[in-house]
Protein backbone atom coordinates (compact mmCIF):
# COMPACT_ATOMS: atom_id res chain seq x y z
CA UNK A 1 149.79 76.70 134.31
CA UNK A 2 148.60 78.80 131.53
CA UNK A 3 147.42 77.75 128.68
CA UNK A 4 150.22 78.89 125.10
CA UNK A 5 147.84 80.80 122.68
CA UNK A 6 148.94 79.94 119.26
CA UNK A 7 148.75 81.55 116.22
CA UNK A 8 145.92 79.67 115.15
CA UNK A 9 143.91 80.45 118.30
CA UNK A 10 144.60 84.08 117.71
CA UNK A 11 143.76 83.63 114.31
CA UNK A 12 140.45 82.00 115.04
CA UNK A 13 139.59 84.54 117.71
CA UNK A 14 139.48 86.97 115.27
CA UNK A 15 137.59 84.92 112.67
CA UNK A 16 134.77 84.62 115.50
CA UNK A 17 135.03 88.07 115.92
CA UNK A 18 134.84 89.41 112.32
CA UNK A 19 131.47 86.80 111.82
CA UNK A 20 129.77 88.99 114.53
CA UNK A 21 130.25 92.18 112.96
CA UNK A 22 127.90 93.78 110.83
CA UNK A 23 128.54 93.98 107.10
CA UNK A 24 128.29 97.64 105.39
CA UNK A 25 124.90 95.80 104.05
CA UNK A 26 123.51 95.18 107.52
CA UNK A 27 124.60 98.79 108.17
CA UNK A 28 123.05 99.62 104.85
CA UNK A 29 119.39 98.08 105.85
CA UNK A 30 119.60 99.17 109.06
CA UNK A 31 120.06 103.03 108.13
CA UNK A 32 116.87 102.47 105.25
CA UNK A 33 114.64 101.10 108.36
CA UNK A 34 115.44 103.69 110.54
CA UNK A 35 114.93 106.33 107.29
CA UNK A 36 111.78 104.68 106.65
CA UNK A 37 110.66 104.41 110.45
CA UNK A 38 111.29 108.59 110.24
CA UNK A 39 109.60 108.74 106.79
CA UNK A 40 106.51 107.00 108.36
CA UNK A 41 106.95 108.94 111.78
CA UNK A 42 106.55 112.34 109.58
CA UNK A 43 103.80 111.16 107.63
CA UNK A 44 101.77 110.34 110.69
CA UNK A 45 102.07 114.02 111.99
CA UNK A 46 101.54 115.15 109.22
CA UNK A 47 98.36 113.58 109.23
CA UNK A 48 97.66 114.17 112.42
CA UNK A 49 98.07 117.90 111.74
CA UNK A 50 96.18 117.70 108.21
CA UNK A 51 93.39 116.10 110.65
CA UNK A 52 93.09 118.99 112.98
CA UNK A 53 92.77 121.60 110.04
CA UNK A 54 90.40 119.66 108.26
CA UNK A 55 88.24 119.48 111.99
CA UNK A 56 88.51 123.02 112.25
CA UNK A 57 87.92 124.00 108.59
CA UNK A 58 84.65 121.74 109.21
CA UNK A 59 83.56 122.97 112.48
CA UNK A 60 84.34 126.99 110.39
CA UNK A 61 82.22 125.79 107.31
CA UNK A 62 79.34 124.56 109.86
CA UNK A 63 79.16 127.67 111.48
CA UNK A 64 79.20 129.68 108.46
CA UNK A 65 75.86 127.36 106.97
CA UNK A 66 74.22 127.74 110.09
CA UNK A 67 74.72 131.47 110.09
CA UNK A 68 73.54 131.41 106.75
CA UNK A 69 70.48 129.18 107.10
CA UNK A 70 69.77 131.80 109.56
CA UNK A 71 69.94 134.65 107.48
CA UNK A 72 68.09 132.91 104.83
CA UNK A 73 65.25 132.06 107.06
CA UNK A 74 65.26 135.60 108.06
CA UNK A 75 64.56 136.66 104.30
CA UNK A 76 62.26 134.16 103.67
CA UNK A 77 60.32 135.44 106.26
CA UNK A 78 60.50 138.86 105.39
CA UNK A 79 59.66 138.03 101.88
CA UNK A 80 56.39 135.98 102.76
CA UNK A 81 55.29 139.13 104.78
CA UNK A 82 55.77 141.30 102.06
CA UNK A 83 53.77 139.00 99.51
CA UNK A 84 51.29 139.02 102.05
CA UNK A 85 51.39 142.78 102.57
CA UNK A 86 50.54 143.09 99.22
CA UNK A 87 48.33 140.17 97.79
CA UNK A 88 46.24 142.48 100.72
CA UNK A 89 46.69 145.64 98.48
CA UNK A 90 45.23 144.38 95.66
C-alpha cells in the first residue's frame, strides 16, 4: 500500500530542497572566483608574453653590443696604427 504524502511531507520536501540551493551570495562568490581565476589567467599571459619580448629585446640588444664591440675594436686598431704611423714620422 502506498504511503499518503501529507502536507507537511510536501512541505518539508521542499524545505530540504530550498537548503540545497545556492543563495544569490554563493552565486555572488562564485562569479568573483571565477572573475578572479580569469583576472589571474590574463595576467599570466600576459607575462608570459611580456617574457618573450623582453628575451628577444635582450638577445637584439646583445647583438647590437657585440656588433659594436666589434666595430670599436676595429677603430681602436686603426687608430693605434695611425699613432704608430706617425710617432714614425717624427
Amino acid at each position: 500500500m502506498a504511503k499518503k504524502m501529507t502536507i507537511e511531507d510536501l512541505a518539508g520536501m521542499v524545505q530540504r530542497g530550498f537548503e540545497n540551493t545556492a543563495t544569490k551570495e554563493d552565486l555572488r562568490q562564485l562569479e568573483l572566483r571565477m572573475a578572479t581565476k580569469d583576472d589571474i589567467q590574463m595576467l599570466a599571459e600576459a607575462i608570459k608574453d611580456l617574457e618573450m619580448r623582453m628575451s628577444a629585446y635582450m638577445s637584439f640588444n646583445k647583438e647590437e653590443l657585440d656588433r659594436l664591440k666589434t666595430w670599436m675594436q676595429t677603430i681602436d686598431e686603426r687608430v693605434a696604427f695611425l699613432e704608430q704611423k706617425y710617432k714614425h714620422k717624427k
